[in-house]
PDB file of N, CA and C in Angstrom:
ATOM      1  N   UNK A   1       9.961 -25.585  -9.227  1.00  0.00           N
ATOM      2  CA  UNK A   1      10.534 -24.449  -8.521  1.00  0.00           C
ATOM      3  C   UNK A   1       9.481 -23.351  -8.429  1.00  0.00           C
ATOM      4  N   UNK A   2       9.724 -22.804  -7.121  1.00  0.00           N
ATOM      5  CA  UNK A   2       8.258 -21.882  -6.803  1.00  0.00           C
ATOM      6  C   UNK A   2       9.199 -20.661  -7.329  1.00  0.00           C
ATOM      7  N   UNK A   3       8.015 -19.677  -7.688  1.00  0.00           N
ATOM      8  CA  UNK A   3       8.665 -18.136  -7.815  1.00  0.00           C
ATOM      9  C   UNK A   3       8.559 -17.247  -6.221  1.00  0.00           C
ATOM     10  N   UNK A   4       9.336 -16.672  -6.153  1.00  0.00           N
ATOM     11  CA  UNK A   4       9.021 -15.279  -5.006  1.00  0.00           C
ATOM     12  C   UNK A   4       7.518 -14.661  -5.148  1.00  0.00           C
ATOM     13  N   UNK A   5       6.954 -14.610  -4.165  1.00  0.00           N
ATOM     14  CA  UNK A   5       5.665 -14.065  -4.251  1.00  0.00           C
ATOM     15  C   UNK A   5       6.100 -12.445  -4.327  1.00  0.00           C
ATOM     16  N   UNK A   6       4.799 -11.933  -4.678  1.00  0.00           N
ATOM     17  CA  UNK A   6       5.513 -10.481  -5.323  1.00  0.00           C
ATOM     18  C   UNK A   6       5.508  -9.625  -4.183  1.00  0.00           C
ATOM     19  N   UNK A   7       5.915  -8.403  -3.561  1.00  0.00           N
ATOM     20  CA  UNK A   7       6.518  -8.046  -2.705  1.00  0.00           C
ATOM     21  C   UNK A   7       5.532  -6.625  -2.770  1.00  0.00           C
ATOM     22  N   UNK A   8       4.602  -6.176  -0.957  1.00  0.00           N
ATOM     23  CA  UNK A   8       4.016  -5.394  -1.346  1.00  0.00           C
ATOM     24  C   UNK A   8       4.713  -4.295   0.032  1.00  0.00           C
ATOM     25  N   UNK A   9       4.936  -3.559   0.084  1.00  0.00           N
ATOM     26  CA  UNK A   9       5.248  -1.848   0.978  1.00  0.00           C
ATOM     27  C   UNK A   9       3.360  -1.421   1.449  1.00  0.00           C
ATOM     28  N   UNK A  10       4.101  -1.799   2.846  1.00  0.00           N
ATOM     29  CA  UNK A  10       2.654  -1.182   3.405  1.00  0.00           C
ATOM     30  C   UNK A  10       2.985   0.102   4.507  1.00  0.00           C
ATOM     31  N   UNK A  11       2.173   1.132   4.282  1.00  0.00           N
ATOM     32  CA  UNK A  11       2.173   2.379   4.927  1.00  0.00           C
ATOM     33  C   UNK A  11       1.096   2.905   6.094  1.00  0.00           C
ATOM     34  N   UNK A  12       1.104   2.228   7.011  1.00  0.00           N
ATOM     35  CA  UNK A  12       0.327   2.676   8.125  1.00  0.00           C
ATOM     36  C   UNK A  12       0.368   2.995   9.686  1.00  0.00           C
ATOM     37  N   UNK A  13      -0.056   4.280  10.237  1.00  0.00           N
ATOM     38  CA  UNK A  13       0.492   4.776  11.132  1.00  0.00           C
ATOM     39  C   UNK A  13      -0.009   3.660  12.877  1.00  0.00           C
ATOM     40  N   UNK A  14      -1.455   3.375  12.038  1.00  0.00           N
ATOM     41  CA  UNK A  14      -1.911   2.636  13.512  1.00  0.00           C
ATOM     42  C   UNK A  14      -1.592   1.384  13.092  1.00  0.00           C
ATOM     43  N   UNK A  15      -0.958   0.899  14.650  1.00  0.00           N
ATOM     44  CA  UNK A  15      -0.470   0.003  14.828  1.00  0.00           C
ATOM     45  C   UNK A  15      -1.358  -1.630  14.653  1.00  0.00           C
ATOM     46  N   UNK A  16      -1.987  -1.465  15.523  1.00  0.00           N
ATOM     47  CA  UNK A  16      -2.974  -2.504  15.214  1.00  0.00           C
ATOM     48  C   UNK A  16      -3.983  -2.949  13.816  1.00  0.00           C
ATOM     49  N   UNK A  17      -4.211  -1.510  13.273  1.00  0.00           N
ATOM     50  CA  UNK A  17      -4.706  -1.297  11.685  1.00  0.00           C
ATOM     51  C   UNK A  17      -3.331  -1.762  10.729  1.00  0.00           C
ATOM     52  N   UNK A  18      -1.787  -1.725  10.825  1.00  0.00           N
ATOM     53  CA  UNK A  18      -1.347  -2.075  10.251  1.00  0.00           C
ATOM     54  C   UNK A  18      -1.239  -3.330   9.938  1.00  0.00           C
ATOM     55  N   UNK A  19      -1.194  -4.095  11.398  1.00  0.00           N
ATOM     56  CA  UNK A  19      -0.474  -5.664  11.619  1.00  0.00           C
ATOM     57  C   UNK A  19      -1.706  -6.314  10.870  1.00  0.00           C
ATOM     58  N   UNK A  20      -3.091  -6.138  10.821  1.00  0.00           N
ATOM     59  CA  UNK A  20      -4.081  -6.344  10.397  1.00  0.00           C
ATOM     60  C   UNK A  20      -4.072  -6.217   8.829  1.00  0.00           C
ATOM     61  N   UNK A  21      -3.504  -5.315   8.596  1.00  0.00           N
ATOM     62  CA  UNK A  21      -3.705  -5.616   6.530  1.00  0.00           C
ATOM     63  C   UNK A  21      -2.478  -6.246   6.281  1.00  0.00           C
ATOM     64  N   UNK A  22      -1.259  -6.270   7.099  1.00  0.00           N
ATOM     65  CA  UNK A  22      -0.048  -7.034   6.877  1.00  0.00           C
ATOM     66  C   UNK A  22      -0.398  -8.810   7.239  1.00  0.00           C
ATOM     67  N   UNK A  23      -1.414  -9.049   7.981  1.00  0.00           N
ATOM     68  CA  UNK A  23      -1.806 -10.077   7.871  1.00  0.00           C
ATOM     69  C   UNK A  23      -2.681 -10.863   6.494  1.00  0.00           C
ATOM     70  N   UNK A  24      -3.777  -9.697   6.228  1.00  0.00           N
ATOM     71  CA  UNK A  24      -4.602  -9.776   4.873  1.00  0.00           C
ATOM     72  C   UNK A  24      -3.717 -10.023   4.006  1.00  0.00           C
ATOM     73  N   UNK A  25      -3.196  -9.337   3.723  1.00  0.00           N
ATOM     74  CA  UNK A  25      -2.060  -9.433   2.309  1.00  0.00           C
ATOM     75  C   UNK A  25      -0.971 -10.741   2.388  1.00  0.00           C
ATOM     76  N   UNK A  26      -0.601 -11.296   3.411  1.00  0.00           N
ATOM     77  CA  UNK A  26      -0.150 -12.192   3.380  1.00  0.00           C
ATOM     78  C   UNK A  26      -1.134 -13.347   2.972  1.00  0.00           C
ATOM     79  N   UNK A  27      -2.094 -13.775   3.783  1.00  0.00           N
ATOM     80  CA  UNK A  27      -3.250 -14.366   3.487  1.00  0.00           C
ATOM     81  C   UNK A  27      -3.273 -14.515   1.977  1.00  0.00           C
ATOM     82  N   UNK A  28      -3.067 -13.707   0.952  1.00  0.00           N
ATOM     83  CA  UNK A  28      -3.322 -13.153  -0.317  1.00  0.00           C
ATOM     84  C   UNK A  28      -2.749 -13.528  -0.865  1.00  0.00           C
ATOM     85  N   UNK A  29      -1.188 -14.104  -0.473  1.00  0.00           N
ATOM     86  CA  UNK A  29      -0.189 -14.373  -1.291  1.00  0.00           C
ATOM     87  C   UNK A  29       1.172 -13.843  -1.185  1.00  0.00           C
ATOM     88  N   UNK A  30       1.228 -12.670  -0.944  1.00  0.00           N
ATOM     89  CA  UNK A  30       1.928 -11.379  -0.815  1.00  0.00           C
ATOM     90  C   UNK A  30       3.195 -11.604   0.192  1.00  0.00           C
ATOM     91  N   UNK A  31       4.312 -11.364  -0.374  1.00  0.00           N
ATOM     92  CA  UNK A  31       5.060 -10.835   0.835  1.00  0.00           C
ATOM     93  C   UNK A  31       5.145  -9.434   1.424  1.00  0.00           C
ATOM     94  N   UNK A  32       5.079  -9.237   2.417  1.00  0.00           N
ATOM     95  CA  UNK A  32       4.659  -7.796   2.981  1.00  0.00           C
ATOM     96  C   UNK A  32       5.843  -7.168   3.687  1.00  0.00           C
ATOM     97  N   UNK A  33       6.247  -6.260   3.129  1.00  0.00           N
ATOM     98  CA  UNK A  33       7.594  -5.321   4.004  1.00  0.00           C
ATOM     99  C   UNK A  33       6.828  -4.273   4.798  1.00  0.00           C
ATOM    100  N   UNK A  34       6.707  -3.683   5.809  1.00  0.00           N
ATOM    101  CA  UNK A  34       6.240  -2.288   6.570  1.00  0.00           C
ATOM    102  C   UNK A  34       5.319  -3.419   7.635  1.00  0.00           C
ATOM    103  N   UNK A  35       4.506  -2.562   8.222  1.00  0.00           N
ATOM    104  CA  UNK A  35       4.152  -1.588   7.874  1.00  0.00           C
ATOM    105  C   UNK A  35       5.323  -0.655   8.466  1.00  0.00           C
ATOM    106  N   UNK A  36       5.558   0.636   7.623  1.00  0.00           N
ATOM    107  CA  UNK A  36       5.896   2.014   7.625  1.00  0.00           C
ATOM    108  C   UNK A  36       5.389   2.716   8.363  1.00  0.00           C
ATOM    109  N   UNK A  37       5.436   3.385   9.293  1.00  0.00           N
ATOM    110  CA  UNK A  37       4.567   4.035  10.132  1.00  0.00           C
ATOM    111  C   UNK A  37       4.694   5.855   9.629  1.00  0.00           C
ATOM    112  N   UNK A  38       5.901   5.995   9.238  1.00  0.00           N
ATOM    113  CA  UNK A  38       5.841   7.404   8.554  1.00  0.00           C
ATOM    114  C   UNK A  38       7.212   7.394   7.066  1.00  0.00           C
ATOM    115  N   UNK A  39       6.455   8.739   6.991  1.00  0.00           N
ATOM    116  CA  UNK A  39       7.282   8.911   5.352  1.00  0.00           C
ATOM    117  C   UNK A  39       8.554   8.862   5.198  1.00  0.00           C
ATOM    118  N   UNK A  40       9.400   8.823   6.638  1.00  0.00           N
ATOM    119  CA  UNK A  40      11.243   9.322   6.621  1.00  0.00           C
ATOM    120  C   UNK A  40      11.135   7.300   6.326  1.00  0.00           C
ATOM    121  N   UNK A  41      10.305   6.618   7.165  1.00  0.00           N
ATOM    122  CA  UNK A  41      10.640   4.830   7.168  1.00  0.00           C
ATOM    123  C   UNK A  41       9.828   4.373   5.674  1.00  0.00           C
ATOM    124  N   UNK A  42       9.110   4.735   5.338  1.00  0.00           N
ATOM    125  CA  UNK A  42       8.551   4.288   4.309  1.00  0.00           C
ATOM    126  C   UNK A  42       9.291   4.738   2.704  1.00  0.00           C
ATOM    127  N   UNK A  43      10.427   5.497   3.228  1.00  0.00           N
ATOM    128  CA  UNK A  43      10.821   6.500   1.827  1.00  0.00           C
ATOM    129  C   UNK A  43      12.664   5.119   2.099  1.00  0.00           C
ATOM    130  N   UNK A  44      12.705   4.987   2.790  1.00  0.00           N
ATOM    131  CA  UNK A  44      13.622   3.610   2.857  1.00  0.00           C
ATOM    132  C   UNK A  44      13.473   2.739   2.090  1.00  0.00           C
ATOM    133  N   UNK A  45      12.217   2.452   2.742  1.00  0.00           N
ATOM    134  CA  UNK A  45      11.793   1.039   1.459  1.00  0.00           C
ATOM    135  C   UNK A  45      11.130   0.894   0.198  1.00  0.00           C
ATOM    136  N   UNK A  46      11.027   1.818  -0.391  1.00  0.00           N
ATOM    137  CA  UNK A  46      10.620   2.060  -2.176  1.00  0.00           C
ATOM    138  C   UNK A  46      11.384   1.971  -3.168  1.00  0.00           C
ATOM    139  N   UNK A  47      12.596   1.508  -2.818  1.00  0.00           N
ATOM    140  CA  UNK A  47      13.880   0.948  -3.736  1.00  0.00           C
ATOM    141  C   UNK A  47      14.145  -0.203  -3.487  1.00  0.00           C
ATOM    142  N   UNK A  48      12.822  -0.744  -2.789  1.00  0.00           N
ATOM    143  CA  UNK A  48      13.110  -2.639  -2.552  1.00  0.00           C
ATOM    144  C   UNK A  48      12.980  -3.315  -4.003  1.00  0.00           C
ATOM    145  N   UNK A  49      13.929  -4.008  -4.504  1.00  0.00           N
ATOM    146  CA  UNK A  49      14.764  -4.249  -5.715  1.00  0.00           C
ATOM    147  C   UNK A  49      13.204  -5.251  -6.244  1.00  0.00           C
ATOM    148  N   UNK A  50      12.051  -5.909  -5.230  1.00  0.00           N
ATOM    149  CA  UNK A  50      11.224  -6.478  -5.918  1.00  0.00           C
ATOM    150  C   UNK A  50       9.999  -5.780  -5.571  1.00  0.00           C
ATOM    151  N   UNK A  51       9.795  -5.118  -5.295  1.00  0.00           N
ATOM    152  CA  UNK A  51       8.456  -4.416  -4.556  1.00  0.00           C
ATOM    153  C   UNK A  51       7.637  -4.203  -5.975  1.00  0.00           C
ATOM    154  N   UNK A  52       6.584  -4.640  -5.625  1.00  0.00           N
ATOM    155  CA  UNK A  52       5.218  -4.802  -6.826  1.00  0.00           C
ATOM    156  C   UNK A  52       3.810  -3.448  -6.955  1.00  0.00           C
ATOM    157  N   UNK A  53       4.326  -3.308  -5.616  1.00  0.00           N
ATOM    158  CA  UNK A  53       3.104  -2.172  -5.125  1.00  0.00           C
ATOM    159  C   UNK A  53       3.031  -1.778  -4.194  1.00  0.00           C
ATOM    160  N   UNK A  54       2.340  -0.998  -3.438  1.00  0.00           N
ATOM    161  CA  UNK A  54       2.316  -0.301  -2.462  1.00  0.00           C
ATOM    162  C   UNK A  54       0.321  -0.031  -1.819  1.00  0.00           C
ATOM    163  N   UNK A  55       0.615  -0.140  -0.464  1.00  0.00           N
ATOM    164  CA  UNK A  55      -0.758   0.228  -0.059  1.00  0.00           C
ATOM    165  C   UNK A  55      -0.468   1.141   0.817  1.00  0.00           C
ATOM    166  N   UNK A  56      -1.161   2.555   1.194  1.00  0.00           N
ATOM    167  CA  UNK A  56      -0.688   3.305   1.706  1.00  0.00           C
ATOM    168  C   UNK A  56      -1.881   4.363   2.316  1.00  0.00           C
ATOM    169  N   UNK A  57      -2.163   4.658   3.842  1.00  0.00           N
ATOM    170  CA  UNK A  57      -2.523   4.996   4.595  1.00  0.00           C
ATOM    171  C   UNK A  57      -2.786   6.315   4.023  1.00  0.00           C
ATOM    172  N   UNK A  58      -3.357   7.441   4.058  1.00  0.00           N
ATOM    173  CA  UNK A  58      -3.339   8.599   3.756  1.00  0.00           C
ATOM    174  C   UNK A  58      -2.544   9.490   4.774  1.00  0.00           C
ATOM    175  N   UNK A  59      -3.444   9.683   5.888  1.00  0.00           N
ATOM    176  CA  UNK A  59      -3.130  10.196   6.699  1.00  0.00           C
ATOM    177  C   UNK A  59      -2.027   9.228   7.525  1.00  0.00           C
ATOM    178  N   UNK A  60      -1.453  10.359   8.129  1.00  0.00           N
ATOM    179  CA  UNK A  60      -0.028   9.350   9.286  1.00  0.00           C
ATOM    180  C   UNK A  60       0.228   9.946  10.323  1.00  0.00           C
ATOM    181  N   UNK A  61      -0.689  10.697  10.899  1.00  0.00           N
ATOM    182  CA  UNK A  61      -0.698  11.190  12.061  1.00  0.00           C
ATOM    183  C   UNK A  61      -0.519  12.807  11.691  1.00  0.00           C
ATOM    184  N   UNK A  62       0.434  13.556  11.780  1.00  0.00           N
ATOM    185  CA  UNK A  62       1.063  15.029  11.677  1.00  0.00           C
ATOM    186  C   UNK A  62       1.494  15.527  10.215  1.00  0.00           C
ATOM    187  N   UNK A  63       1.781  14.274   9.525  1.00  0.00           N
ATOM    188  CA  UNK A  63       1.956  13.981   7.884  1.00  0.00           C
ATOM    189  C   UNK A  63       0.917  13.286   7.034  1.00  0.00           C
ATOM    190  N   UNK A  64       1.265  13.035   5.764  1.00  0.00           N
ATOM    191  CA  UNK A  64       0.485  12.567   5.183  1.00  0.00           C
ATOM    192  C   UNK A  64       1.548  11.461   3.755  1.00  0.00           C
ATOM    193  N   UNK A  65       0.953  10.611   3.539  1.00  0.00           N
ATOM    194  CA  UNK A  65       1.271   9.592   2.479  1.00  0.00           C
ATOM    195  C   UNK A  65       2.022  10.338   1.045  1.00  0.00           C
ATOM    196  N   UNK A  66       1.440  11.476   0.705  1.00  0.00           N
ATOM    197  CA  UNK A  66       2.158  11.984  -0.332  1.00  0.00           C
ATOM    198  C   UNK A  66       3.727  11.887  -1.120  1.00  0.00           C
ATOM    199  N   UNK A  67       4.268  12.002  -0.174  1.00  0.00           N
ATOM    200  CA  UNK A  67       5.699  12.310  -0.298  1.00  0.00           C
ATOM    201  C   UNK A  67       6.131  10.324  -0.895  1.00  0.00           C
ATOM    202  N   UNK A  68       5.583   9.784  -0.297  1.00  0.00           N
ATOM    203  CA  UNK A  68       6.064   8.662  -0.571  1.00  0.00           C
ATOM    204  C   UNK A  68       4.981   7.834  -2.127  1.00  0.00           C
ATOM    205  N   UNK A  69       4.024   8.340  -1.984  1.00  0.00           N
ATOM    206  CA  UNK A  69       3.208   8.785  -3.261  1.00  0.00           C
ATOM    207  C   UNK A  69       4.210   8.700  -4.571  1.00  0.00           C
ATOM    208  N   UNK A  70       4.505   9.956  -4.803  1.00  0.00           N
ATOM    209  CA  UNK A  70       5.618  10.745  -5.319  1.00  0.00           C
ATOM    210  C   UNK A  70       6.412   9.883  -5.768  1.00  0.00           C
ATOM    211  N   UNK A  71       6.945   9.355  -4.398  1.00  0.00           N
ATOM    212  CA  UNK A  71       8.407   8.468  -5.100  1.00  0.00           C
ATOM    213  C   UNK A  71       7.817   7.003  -5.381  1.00  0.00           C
ATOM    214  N   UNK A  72       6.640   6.961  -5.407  1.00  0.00           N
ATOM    215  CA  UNK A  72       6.121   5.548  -5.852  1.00  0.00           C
ATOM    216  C   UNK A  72       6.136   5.808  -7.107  1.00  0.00           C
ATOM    217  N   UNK A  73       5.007   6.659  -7.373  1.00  0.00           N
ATOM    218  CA  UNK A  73       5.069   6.895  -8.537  1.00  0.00           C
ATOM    219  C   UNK A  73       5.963   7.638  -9.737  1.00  0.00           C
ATOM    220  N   UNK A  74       7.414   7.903  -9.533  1.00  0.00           N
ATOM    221  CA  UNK A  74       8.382   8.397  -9.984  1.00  0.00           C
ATOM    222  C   UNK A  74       9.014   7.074 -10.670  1.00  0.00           C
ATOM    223  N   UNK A  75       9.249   6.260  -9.677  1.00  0.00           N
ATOM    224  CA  UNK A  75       9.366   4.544 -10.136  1.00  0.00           C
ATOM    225  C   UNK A  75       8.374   3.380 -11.126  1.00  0.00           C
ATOM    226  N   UNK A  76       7.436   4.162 -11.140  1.00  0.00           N
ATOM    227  CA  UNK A  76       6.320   3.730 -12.188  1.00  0.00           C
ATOM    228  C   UNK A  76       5.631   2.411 -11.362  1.00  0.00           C
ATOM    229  N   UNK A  77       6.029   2.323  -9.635  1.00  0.00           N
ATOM    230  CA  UNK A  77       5.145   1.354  -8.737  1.00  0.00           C
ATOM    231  C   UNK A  77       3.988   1.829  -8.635  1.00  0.00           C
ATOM    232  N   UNK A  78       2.939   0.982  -9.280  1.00  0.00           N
ATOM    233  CA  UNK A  78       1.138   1.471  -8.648  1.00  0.00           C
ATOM    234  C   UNK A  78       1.059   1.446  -7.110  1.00  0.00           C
ATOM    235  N   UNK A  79       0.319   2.126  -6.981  1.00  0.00           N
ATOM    236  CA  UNK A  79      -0.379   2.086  -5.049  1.00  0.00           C
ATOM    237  C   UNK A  79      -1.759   2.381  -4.779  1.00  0.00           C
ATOM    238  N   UNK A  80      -2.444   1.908  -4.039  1.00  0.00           N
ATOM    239  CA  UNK A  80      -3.629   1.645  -3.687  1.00  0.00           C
ATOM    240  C   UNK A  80      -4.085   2.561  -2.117  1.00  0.00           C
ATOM    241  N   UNK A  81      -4.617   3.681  -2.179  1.00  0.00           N
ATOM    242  CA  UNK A  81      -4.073   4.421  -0.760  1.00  0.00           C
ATOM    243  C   UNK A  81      -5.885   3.436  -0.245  1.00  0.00           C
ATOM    244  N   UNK A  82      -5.491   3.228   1.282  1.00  0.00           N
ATOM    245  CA  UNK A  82      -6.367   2.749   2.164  1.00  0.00           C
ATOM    246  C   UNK A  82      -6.867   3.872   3.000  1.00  0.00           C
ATOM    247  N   UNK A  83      -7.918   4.391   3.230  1.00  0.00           N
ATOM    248  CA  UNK A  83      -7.972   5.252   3.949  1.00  0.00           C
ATOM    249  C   UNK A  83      -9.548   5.998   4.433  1.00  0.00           C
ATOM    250  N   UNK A  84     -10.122   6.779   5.750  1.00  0.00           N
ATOM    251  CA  UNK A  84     -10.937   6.907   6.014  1.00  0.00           C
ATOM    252  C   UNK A  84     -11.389   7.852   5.196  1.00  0.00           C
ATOM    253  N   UNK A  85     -10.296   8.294   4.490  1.00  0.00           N
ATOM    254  CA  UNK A  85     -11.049   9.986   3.248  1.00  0.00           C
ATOM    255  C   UNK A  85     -11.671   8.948   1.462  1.00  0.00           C
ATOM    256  N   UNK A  86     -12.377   9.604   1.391  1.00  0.00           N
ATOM    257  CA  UNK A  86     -12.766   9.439  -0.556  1.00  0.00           C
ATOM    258  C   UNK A  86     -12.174   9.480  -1.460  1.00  0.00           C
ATOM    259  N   UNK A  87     -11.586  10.253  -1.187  1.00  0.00           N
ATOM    260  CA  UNK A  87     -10.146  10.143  -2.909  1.00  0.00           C
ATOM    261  C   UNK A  87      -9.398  11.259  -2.128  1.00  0.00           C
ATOM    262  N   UNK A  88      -8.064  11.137  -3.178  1.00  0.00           N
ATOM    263  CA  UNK A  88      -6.957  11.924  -2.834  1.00  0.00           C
ATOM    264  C   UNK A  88      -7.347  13.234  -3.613  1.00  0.00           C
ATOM    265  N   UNK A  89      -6.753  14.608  -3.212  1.00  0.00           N
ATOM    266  CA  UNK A  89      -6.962  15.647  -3.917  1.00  0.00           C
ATOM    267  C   UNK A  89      -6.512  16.494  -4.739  1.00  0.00           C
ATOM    268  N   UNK A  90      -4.558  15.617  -4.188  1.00  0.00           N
ATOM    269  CA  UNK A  90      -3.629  15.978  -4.894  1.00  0.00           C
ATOM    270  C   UNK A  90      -3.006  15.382  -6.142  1.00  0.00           C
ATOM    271  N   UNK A  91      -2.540  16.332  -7.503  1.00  0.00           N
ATOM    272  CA  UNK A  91      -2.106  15.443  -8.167  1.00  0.00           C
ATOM    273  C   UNK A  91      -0.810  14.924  -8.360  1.00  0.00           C
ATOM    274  N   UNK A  92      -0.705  14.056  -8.820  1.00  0.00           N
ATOM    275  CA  UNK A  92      -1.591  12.732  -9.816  1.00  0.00           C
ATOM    276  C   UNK A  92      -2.171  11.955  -9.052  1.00  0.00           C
ATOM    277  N   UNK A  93      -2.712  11.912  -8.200  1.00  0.00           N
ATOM    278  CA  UNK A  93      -3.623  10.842  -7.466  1.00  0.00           C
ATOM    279  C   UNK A  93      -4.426  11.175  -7.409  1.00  0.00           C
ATOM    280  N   UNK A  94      -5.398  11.828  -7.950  1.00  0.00           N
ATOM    281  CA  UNK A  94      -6.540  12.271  -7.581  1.00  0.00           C
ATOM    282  C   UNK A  94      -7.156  10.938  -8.049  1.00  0.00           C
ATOM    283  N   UNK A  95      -7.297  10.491  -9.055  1.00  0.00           N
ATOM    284  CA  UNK A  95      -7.903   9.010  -9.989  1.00  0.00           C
ATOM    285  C   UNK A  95      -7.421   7.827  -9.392  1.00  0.00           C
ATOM    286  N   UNK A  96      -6.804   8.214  -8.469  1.00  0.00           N
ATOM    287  CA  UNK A  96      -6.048   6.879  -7.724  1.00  0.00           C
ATOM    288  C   UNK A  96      -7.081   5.600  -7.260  1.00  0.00           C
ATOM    289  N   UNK A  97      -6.811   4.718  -6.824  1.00  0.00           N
ATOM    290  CA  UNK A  97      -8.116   3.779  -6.461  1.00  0.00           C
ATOM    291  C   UNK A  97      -7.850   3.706  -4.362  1.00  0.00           C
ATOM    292  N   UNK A  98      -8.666   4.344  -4.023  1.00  0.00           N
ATOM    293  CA  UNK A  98      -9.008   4.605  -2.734  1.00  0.00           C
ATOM    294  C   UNK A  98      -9.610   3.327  -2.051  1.00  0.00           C
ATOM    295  N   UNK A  99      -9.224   2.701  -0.719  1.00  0.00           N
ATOM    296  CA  UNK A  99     -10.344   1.741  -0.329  1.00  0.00           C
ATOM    297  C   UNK A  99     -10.843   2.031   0.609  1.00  0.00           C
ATOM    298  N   UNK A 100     -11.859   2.354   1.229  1.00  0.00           N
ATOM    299  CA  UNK A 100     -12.451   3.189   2.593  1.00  0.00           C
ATOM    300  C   UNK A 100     -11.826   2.003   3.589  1.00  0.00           C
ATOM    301  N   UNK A 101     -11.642   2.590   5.008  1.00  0.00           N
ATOM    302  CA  UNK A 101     -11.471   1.815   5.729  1.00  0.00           C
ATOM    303  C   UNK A 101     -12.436   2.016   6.525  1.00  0.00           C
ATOM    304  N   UNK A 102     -13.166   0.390   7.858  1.00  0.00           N
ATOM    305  CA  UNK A 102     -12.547  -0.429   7.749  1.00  0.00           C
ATOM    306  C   UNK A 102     -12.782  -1.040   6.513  1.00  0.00           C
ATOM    307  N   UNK A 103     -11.550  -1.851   6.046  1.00  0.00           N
ATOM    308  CA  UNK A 103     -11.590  -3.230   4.869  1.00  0.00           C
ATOM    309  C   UNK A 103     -11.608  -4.195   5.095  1.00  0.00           C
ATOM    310  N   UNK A 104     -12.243  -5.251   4.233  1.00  0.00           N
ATOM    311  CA  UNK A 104     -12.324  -6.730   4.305  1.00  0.00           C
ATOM    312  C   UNK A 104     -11.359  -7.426   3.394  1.00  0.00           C
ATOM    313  N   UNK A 105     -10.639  -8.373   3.802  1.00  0.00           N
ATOM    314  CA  UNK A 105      -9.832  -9.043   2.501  1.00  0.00           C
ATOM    315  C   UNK A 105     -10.346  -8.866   1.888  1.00  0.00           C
ATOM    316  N   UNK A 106     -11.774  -9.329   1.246  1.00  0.00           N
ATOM    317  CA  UNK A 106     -12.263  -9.846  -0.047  1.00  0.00           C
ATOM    318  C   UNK A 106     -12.278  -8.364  -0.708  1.00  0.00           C
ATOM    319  N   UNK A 107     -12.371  -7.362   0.208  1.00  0.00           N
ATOM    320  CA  UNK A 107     -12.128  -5.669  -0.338  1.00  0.00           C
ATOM    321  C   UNK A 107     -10.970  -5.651  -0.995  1.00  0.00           C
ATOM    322  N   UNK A 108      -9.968  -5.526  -0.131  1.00  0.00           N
ATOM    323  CA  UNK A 108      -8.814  -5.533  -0.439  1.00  0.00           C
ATOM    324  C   UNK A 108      -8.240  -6.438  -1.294  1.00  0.00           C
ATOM    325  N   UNK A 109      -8.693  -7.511  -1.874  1.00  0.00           N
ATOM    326  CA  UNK A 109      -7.763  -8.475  -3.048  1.00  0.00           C
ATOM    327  C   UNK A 109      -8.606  -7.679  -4.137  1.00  0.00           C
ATOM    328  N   UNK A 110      -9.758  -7.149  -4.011  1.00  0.00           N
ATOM    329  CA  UNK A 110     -10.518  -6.924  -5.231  1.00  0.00           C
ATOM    330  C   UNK A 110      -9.763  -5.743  -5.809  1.00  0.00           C
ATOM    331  N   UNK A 111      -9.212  -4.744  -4.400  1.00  0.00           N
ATOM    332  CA  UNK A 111      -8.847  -3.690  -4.891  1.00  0.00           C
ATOM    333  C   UNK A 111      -7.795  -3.638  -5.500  1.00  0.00           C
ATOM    334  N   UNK A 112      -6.844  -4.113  -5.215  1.00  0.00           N
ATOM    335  CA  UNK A 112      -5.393  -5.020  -5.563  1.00  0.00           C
ATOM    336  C   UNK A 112      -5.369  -5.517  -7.220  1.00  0.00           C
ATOM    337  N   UNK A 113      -6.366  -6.422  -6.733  1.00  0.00           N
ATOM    338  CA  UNK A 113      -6.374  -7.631  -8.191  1.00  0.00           C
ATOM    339  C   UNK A 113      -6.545  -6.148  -9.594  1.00  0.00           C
ATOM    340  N   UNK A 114      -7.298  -5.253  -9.264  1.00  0.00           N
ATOM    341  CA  UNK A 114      -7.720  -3.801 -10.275  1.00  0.00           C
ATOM    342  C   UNK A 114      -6.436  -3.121 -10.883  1.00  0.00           C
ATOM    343  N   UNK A 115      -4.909  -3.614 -10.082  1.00  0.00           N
ATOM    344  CA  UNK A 115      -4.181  -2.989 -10.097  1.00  0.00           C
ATOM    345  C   UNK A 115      -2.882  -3.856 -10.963  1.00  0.00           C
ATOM    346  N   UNK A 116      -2.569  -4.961 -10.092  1.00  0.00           N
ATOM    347  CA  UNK A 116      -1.483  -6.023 -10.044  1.00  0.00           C
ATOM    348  C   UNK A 116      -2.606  -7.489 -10.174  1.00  0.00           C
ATOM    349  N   UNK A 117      -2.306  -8.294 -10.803  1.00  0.00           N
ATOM    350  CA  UNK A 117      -2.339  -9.794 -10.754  1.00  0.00           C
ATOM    351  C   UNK A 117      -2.293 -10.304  -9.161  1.00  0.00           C
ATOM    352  N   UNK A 118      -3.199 -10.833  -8.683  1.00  0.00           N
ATOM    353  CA  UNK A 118      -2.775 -11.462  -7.593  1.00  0.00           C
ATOM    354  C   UNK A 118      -1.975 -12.739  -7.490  1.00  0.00           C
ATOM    355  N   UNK A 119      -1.701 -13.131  -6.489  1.00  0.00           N
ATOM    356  CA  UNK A 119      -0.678 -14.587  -6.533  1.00  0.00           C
ATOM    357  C   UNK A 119      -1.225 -15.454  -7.028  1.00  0.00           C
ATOM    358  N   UNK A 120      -1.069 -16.910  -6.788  1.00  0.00           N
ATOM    359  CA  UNK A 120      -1.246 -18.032  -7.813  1.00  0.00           C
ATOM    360  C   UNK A 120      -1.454 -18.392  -6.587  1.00  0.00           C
TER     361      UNK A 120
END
């Protein structure tokens, strides 16, 4: 009997940049809910009963990733923000693990694997 692969919340506003790491992460193992394109849709799905982690866009056009930040981390879910900035500035994320974009899978499982176990 197989287990559920672990379940990741992805947060990104561009469209084509999303379908693209929702592809990576599958590739990976991952089941992938979002992408989320903003914080009112992404603040929906952070009470997904298996969700393992979160990868999350910084910027989102007029908003920003924070808010859903917050309630990641209120839940004690790690997240991995993807994004064209260097680190976050706000806290508690400032120490967060940032991945510049663009990313390469082999970026992205490395950054992941730092966080969560990857699949089997």
């Amino acid at each position: 009997m197989t287990s559920s692969p672990p379940v990741i919340l992805t947060v990104e506003d561009a469209f084509l940049v999303g379908l693209q790491l929702k592809r990576d992460l599958e590739s990976l193992g991952f089941e992938v809910i979002g992408p989320a394109s903003t914080v009112a849709e992404a603040l929906k799905l952070v009470d997904h009963p298996s969700l393992a982690m979160a990868v999350l866009d910084i910027n989102l056009g007029s908003e920003d990733s924070i808010p859903i930040a917050t309630a990641l981390h209120e839940r004690n879910i790690p997240l991995l923000f993807i994004s064209g900035y260097d680190s976050v500035a706000r806290e508690p994320f400032e120490k967060s693990v940032v991945l510049r974009k663009p990313s390469t899978p082999a970026k992205i499982a490395e950054a992941i694997s730092s966080i969560i176990p990857l699949p089997d």
